[in-house]
Protein backbone atom coordinates (compact mmCIF):
# COMPACT_ATOMS: atom_id res chain seq x y z
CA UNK A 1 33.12 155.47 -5.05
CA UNK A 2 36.36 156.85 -3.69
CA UNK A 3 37.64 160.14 -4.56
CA UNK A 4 40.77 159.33 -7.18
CA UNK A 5 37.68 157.69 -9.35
CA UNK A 6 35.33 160.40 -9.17
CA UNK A 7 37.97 162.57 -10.44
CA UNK A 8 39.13 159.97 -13.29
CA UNK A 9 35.40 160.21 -14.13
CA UNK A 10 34.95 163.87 -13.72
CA UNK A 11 38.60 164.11 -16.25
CA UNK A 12 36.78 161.20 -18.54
CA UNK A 13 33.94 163.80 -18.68
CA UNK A 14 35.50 166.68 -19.67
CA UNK A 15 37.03 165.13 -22.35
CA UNK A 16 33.82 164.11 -23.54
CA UNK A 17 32.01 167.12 -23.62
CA UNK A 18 35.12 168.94 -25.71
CA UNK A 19 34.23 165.89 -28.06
CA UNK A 20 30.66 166.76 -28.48
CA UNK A 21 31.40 170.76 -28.32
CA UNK A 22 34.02 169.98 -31.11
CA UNK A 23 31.46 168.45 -33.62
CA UNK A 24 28.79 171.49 -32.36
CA UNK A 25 30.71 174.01 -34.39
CA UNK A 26 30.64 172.29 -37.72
CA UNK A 27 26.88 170.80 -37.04
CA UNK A 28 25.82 174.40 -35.90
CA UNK A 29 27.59 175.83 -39.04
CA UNK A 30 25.63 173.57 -41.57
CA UNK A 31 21.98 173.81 -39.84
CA UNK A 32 22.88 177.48 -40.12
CA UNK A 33 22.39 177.38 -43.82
CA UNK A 34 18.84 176.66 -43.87
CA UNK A 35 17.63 178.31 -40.41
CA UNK A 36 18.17 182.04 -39.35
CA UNK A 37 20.91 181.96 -36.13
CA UNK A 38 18.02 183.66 -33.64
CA UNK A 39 15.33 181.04 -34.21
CA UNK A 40 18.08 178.24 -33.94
CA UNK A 41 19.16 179.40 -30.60
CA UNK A 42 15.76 179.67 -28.65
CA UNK A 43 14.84 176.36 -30.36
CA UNK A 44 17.70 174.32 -29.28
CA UNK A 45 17.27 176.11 -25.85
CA UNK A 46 13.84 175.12 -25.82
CA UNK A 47 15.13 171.37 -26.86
CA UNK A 48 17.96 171.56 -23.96
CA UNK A 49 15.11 173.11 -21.23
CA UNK A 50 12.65 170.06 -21.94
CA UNK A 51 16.02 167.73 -21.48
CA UNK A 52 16.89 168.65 -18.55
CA UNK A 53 13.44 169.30 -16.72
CA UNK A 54 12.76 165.73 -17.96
CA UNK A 55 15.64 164.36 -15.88
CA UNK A 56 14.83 166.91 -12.82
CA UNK A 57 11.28 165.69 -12.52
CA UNK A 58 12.48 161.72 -13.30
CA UNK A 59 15.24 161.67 -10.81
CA UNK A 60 12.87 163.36 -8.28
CA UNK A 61 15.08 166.67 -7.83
CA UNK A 62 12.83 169.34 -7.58
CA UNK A 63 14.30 172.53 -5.73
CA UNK A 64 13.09 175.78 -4.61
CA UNK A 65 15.45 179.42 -5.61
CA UNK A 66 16.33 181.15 -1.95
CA UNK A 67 15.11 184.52 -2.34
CA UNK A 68 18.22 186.04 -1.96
CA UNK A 69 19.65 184.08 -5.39
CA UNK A 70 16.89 185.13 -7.74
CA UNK A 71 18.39 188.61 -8.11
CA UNK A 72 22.27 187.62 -8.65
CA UNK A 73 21.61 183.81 -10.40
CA UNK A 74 19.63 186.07 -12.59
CA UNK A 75 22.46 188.35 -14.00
CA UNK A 76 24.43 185.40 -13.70
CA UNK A 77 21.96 183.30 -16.03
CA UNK A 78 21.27 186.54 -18.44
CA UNK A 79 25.32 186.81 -19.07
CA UNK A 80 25.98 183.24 -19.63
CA UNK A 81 23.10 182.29 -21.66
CA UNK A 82 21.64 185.16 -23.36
CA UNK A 83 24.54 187.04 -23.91
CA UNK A 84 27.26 184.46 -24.48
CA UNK A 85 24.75 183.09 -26.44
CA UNK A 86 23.71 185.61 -28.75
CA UNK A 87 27.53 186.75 -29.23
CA UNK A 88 28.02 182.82 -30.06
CA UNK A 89 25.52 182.37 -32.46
CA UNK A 90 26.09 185.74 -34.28
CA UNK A 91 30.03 185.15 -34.07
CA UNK A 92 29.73 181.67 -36.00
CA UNK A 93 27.50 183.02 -38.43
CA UNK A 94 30.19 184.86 -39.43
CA UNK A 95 33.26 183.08 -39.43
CA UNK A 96 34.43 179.68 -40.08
CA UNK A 97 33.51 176.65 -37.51
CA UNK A 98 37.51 176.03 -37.53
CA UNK A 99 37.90 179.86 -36.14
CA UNK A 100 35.24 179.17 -33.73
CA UNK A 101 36.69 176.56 -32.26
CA UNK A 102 39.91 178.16 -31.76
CA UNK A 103 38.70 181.32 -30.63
CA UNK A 104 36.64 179.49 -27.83
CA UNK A 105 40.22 177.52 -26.96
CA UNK A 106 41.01 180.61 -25.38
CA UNK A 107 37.96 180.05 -22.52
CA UNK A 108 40.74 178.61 -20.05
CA UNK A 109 42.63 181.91 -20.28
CA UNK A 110 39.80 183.94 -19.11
CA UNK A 111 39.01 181.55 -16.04
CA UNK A 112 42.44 181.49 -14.99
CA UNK A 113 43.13 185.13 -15.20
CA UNK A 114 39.83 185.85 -13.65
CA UNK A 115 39.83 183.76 -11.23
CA UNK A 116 42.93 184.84 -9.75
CA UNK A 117 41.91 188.91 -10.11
CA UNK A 118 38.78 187.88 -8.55
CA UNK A 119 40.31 185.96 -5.31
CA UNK A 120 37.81 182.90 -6.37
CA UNK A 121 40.73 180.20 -7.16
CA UNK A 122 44.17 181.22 -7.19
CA UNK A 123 46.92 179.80 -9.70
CA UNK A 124 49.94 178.08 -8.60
CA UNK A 125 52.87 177.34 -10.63
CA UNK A 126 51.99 174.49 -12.38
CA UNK A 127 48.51 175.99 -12.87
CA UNK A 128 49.65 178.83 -14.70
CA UNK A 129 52.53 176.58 -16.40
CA UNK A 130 49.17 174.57 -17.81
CA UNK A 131 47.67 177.94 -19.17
CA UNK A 132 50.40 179.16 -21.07
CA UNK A 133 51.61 176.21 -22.58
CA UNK A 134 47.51 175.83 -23.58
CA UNK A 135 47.45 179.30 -25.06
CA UNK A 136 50.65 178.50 -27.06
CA UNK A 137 49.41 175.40 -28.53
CA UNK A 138 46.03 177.33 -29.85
CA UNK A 139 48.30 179.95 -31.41
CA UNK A 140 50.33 177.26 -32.85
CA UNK A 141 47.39 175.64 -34.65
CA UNK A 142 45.65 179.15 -35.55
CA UNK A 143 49.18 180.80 -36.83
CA UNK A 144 50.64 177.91 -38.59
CA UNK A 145 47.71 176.29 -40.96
CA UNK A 146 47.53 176.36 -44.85
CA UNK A 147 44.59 179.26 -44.33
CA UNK A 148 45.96 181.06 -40.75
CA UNK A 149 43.58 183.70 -38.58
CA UNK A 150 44.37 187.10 -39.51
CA UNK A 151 42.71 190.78 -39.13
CA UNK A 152 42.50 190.74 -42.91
CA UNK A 153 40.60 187.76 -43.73
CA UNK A 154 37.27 188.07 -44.43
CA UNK A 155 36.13 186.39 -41.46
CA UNK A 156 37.71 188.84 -38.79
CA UNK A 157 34.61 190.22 -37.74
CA UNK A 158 33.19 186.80 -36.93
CA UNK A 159 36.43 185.52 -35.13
CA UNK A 160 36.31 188.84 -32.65
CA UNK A 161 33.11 188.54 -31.63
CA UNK A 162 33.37 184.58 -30.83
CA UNK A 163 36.49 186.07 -28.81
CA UNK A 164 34.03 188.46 -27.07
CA UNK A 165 32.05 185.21 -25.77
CA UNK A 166 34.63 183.19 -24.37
CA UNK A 167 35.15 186.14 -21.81
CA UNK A 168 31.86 186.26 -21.15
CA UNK A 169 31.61 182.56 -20.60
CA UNK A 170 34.65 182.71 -18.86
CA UNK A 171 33.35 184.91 -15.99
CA UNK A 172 29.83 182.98 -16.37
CA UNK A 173 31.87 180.15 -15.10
CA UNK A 174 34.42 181.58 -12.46
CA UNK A 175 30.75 182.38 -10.56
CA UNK A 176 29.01 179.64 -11.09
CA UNK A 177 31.34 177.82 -8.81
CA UNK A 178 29.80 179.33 -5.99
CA UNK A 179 26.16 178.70 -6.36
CA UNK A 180 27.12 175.07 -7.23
CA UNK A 181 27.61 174.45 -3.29
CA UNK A 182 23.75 175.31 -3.02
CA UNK A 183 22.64 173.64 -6.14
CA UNK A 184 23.66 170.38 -7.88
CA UNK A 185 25.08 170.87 -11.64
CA UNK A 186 21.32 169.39 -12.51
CA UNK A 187 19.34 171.58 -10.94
CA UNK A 188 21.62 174.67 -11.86
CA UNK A 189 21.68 173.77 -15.38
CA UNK A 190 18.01 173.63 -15.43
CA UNK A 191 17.62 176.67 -14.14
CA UNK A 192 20.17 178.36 -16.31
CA UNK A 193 18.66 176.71 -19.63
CA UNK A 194 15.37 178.01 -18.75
CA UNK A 195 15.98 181.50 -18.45
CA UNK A 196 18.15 181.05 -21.56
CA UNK A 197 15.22 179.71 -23.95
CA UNK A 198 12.58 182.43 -22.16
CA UNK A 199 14.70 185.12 -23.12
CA UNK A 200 16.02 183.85 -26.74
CA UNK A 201 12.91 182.87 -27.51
CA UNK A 202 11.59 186.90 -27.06
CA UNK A 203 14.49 187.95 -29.31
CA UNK A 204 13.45 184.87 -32.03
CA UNK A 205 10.15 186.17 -32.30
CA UNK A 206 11.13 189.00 -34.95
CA UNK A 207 13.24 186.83 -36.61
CA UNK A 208 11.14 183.51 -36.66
CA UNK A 209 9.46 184.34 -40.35
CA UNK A 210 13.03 184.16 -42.31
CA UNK A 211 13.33 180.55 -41.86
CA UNK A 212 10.79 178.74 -44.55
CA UNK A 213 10.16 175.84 -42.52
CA UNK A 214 8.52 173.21 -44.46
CA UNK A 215 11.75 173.67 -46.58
CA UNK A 216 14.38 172.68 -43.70
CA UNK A 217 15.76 169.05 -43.95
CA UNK A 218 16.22 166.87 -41.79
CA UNK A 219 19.80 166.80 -41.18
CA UNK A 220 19.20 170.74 -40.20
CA UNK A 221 17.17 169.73 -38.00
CA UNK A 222 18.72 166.68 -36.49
CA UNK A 223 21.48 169.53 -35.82
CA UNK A 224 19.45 171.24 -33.78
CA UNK A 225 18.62 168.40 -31.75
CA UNK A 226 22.28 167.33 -31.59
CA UNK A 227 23.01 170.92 -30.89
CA UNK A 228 20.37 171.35 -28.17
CA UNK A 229 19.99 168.51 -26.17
CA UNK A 230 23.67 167.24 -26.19
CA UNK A 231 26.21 170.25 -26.58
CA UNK A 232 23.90 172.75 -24.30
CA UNK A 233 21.47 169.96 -22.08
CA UNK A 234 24.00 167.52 -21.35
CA UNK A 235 26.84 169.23 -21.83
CA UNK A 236 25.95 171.72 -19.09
CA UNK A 237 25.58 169.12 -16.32
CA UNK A 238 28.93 167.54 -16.96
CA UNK A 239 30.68 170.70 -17.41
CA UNK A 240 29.00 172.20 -13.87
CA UNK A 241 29.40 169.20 -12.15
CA UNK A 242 33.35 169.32 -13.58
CA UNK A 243 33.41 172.90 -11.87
CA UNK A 244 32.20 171.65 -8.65
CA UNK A 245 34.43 168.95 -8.72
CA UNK A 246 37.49 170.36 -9.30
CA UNK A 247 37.67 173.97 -9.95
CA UNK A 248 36.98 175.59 -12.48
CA UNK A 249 40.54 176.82 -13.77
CA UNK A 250 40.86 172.63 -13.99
CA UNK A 251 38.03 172.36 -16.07
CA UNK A 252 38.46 175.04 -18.42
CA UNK A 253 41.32 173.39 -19.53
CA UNK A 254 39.85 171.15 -21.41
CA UNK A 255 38.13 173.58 -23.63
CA UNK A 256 41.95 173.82 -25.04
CA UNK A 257 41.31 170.75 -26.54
CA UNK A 258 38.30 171.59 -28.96
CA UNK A 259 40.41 173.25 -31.38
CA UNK A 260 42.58 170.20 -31.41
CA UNK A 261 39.98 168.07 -31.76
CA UNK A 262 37.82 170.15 -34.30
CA UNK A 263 41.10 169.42 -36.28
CA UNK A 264 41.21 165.79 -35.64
CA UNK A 265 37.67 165.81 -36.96
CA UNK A 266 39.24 167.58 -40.37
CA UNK A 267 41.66 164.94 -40.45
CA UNK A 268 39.56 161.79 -40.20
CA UNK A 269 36.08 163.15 -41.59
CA UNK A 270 37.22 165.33 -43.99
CA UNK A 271 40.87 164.01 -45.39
CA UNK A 272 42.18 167.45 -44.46
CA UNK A 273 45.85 167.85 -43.24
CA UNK A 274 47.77 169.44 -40.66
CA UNK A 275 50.94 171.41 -41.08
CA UNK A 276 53.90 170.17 -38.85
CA UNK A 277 53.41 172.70 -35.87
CA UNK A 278 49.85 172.02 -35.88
CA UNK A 279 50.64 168.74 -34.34
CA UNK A 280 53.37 170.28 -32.38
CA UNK A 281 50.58 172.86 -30.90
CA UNK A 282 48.26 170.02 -30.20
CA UNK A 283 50.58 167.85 -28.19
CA UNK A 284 51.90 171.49 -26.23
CA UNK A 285 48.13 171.69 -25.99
CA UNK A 286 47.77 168.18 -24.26
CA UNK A 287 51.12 169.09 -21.96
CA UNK A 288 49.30 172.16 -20.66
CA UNK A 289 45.97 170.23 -19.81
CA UNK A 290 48.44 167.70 -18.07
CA UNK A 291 50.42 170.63 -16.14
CA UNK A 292 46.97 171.90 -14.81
CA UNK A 293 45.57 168.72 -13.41
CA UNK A 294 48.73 167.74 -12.04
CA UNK A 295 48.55 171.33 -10.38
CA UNK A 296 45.09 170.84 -9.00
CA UNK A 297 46.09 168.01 -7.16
């Protein structure tokens, strides 16, 4: 396959995976009602571990750690899926999916501004053209709604801790670039999972009893599957692969389109509405995603 159609797959990808990741805040929110946020994590980690190991050991790719990765893939691992986790999970327990969403729209901002500070991937001018014009269209759609963001709302809390995480997963993705040249997006993603579950798994523990079990439904469930094994298992190879492919300033661009879409959802699913610059921030959204893969080329 020749290189303008593995990036027209990578792009096809993306878009994809903002699809799924859109749905993940809604799903998460309702499974949330019936199972504590702590055991919900580790399981779903535990569901997106077994996923991926599956596909490892049926595609034949097992891999050894160098010695000299264990030490920094392990800080690496602990900050992008322990503690982006746990500020995730905690953060959407206590705000709106909606805020969520938008919150985590601001992901590409992070990886473009560290990025460049860090000397991993520099911006050009239609790179950082693509940014802004993203960060406007999320504060388009959060500022002009029927029920906008603000410090008052009851929610607040929630909404700057979810901001918290998309730093963190910002800088858990401006260095995973680099250990993707060693490891394929499979292999890293296992890895990453793993340590993930192990370590939410130890925090569960405490928390495990609150959940009465036998009472869950199955929907709940079903979200965690959903939750688990597409939005973390396969989700995570696309979205490392994306960064290997084309940079990961190029690919975090396309988390500027979950918001959008998370609204879409409201529209179609829900019969909700948009206000008039709602749709103006989603198309300035769209020109900014446009901007950035034109720059990458």
């Amino acid at each position: 396959m020749n290189q303008p159609k593995k990036q027209l797959l990578t792009e096809l990808s993306l878009f994809f995976i903002a699809l799924i990741w859109a749905l993940n805040f809604t799903v998460i929110k309702a499974s949330l009602s019936e199972i504590d946020p702590y055991s919900f994590n580790a399981l779903r980690f535990i569901l997106a571990a077994l996923f991926l190991w599956g596909i490892v050991f049926y595609r034949g790719e097992t891999f050894r750690i160098s010695k000299a990765d264990w030490v920094p893939l392990t800080f690496l691992g602990l900050s992008g899926n322990l503690l982006y986790q746990w500020l995730f999970i905690i953060g959407i327990d206590l705000t709106l999916a909606a805020n969520a969403a938008i919150m985590l729209g601001t992901i590409p901002i992070w990886v473009a501004l560290g990025s460049h500070l860090f000397s991993v991937e520099f911006l050009n001018r239609l790179k950082g053209i693509g940014i802004v014009l993203g960060f406007i269209g999320v504060v388009l759609i959060i500022t002009t709604g029927e029920e906008p963001i603000s410090i008052q709302s009851d929610t607040f809390r929630g909404d700057l801790i979810i901001t918290l995480a998309a730093i963190v997963l910002g800088v858990y993705t401006i260095f995973s670039k680099n250990f993707l040249t060693r490891y394929t997006p499979l292999q890293f993603s296992a890895f990453m999972t793993s340590l993930g579950a192990v370590c939410l798994v130890i925090i569960a523990i405490p928390h495990f009893h609150r959940t009465e079990w036998m009472e869950v439904s199955a929907p709940a469930y079903g979200g965690m599957v959903f939750s688990g094994m597409l939005a973390i298992g396969l989700a995570y190879v696309i979205w490392n692969n994306a960064i290997h492919r084309v940079g990961a300033v190029r690919a975090a661009t396309y988390q500027n389109l979950v918001p959008v879409l998370g609204l879409l959802f409201g529209i179609f699913l829900l019969g909700e509405s948009l206000q008039f610059w709602q749709y103006v921030g989603s198309a300035v959204v769209v020109g900014g995603i446009l901007c950035a893969r034109v720059g990458n080329v």
